[in-house]
C-alpha atoms as a PDB file:
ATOM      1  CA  UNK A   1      82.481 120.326  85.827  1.00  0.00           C
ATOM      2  CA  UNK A   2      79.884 117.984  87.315  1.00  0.00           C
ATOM      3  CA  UNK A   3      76.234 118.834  88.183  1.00  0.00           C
ATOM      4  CA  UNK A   4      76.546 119.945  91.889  1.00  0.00           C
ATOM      5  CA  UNK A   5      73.717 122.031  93.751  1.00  0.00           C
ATOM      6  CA  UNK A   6      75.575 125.519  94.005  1.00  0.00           C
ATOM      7  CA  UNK A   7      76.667 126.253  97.923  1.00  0.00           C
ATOM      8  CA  UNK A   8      76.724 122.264  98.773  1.00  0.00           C
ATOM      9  CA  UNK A   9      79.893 120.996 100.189  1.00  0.00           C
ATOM     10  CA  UNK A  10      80.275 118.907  96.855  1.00  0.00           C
ATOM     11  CA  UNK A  11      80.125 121.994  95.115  1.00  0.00           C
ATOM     12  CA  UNK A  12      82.575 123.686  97.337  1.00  0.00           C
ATOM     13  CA  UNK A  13      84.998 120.363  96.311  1.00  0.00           C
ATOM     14  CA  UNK A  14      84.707 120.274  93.085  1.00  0.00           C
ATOM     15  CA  UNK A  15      85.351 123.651  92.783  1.00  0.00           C
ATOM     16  CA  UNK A  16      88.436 123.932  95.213  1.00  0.00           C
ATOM     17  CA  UNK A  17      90.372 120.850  92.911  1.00  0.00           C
ATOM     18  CA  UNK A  18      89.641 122.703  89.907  1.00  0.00           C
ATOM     19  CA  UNK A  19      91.360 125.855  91.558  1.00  0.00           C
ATOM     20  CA  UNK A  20      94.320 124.141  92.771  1.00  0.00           C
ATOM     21  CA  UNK A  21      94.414 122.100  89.266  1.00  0.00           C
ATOM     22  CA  UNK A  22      93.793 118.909  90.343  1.00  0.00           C
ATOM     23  CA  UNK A  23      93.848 116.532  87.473  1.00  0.00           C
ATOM     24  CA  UNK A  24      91.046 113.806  85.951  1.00  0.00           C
ATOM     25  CA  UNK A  25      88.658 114.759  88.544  1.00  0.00           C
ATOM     26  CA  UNK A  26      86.074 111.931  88.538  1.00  0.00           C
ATOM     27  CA  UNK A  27      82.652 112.373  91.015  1.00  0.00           C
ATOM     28  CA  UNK A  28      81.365 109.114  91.846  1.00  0.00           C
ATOM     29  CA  UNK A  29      77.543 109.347  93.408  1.00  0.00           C
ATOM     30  CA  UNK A  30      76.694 107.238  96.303  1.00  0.00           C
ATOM     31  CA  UNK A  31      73.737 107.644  97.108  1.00  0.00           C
ATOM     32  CA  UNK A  32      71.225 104.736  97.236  1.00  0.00           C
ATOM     33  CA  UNK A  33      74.569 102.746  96.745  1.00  0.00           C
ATOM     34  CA  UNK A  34      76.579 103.277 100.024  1.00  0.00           C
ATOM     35  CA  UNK A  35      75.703 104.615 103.613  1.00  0.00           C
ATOM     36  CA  UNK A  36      79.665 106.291 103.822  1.00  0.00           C
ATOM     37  CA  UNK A  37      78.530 109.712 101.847  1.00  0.00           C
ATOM     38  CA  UNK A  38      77.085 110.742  99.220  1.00  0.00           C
ATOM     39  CA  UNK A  39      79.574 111.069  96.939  1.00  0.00           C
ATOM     40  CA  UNK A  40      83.099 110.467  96.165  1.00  0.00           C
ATOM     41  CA  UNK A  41      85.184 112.607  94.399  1.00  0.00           C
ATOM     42  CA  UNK A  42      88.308 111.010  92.787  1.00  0.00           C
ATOM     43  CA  UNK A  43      91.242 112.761  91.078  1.00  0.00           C
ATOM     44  CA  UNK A  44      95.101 113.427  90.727  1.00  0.00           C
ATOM     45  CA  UNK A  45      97.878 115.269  91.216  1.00  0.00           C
ATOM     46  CA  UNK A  46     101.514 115.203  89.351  1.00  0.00           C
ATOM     47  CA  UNK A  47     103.766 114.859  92.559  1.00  0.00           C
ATOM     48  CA  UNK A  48     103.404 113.510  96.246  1.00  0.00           C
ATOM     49  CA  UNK A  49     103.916 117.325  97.202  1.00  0.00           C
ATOM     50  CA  UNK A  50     101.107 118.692  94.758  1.00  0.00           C
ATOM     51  CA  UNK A  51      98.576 115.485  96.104  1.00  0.00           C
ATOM     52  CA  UNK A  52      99.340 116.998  99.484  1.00  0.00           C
ATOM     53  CA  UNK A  53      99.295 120.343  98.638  1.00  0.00           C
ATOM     54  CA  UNK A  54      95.419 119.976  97.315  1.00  0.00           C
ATOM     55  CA  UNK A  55      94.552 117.917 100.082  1.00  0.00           C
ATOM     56  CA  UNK A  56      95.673 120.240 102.615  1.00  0.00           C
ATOM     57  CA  UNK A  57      94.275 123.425 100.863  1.00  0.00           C
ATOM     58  CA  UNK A  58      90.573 121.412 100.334  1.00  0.00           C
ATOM     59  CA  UNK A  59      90.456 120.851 104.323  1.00  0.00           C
ATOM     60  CA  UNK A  60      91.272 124.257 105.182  1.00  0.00           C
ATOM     61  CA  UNK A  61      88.467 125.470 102.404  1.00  0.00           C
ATOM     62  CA  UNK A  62      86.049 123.053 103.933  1.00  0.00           C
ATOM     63  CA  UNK A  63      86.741 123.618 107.385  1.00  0.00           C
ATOM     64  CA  UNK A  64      86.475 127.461 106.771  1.00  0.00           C
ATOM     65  CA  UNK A  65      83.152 127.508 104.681  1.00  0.00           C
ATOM     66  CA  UNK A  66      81.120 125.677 107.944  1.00  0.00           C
ATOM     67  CA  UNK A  67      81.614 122.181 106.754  1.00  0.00           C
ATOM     68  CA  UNK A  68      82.359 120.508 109.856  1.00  0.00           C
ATOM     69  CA  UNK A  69      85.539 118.481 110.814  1.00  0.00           C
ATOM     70  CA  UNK A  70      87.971 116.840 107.986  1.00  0.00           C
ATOM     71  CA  UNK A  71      89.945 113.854 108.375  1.00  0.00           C
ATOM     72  CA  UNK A  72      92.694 113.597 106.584  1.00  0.00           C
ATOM     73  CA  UNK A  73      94.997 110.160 105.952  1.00  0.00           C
ATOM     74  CA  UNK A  74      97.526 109.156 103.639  1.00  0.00           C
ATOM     75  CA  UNK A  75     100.111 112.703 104.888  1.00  0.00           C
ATOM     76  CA  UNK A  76     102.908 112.910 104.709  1.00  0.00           C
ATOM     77  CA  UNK A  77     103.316 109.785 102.319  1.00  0.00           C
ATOM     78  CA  UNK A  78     100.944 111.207  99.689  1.00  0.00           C
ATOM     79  CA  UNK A  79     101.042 108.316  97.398  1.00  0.00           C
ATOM     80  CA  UNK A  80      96.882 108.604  98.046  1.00  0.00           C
ATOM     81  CA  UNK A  81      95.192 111.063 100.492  1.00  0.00           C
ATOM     82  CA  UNK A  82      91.957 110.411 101.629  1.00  0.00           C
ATOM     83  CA  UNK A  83      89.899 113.487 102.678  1.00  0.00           C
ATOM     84  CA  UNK A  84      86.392 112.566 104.765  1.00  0.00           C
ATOM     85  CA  UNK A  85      84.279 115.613 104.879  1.00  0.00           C
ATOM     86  CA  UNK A  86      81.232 113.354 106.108  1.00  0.00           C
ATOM     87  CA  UNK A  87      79.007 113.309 102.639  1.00  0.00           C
ATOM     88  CA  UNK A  88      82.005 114.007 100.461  1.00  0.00           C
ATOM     89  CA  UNK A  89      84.652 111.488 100.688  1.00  0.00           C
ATOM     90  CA  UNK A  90      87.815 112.812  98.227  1.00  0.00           C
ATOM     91  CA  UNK A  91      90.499 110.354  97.246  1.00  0.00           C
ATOM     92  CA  UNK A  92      93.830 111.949  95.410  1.00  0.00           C
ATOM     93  CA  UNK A  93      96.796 109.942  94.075  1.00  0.00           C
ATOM     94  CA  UNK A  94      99.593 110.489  92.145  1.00  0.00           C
ATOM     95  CA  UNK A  95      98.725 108.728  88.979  1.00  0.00           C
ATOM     96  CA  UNK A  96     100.628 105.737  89.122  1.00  0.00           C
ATOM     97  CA  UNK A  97      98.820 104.516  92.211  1.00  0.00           C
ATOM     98  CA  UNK A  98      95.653 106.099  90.912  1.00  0.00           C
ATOM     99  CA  UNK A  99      95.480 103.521  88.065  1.00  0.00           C
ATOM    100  CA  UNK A 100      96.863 100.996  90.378  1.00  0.00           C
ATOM    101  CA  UNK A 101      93.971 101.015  92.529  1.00  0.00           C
ATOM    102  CA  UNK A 102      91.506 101.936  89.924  1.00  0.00           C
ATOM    103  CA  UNK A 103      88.546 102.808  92.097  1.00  0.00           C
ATOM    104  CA  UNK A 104      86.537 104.564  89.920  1.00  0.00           C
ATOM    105  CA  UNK A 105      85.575 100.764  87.992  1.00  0.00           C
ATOM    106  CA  UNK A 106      85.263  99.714  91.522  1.00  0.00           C
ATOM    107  CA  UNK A 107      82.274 101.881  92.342  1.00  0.00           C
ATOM    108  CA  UNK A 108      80.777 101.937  89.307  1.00  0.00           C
ATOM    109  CA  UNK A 109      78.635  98.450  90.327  1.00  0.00           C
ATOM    110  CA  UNK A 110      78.242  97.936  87.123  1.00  0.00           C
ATOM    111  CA  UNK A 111      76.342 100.842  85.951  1.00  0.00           C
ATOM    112  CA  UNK A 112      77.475 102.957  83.617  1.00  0.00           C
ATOM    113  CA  UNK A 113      81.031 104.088  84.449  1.00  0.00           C
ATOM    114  CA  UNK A 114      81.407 107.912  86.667  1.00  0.00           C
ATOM    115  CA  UNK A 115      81.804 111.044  84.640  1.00  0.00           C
ATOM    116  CA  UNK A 116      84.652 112.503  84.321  1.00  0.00           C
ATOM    117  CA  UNK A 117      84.077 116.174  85.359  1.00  0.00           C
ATOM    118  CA  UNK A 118      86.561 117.690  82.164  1.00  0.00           C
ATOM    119  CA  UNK A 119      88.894 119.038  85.081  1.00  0.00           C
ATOM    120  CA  UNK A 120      92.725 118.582  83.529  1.00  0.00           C
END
């Protein structure tokens, strides 16, 4: 999994799609590059109902642990979901619109490209 400071709400992300099996969880950070968070967390699931299912389950977690409000968009479609928790944005697609989109070589402005975080 990616470096994140134990008890941050990147943490808490991170580890909440590795619990509900998200897949090729990518954390993009932002800081220094954008003033929208401070990092965005990209990853998959297999189905519409699984990408809702995670996105769902991550703004209840966040939500409960103190976080602050989450916005969800993209229900009940769930082609892509975006989750804004303020400085964690989360992005999950089903992988056919993931690799449409492809924002992970969006973001990467150039420098070296984001680390996969060896979620599956």
């Amino acid at each position: 999994m990616a470096e994140a400071e134990p008890g941050t709400l990147h943490a808490l992300v991170l580890e909440q799609l590795d619990e509900d099996q998200a897949q090729d969880v990518v954390s993009v950070p932002l800081e220094g590059k954008s003033s929208i968070a401070d990092h965005m967390v990209i990853a998959s699931g297999r189905s519409t109902r699984q990408v809702a299912s995670i996105a769902q389950k991550l703004a209840e977690s966040i939500k409960q642990a103190g976080h602050g409000p989450v916005r969800l968009e993209g229900l009940p479609a769930a082609d892509w979901v975006l989750v804004d928790a303020g400085d964690v944005v989360v992005h999950l697609f089903r992988p056919e619109v993931r690799s449409f989109y492809n924002l992970e070589r969006m973001w990467a402005f150039g420098d070296a490209p984001p680390v996969p975080t060896g979620t599956a």
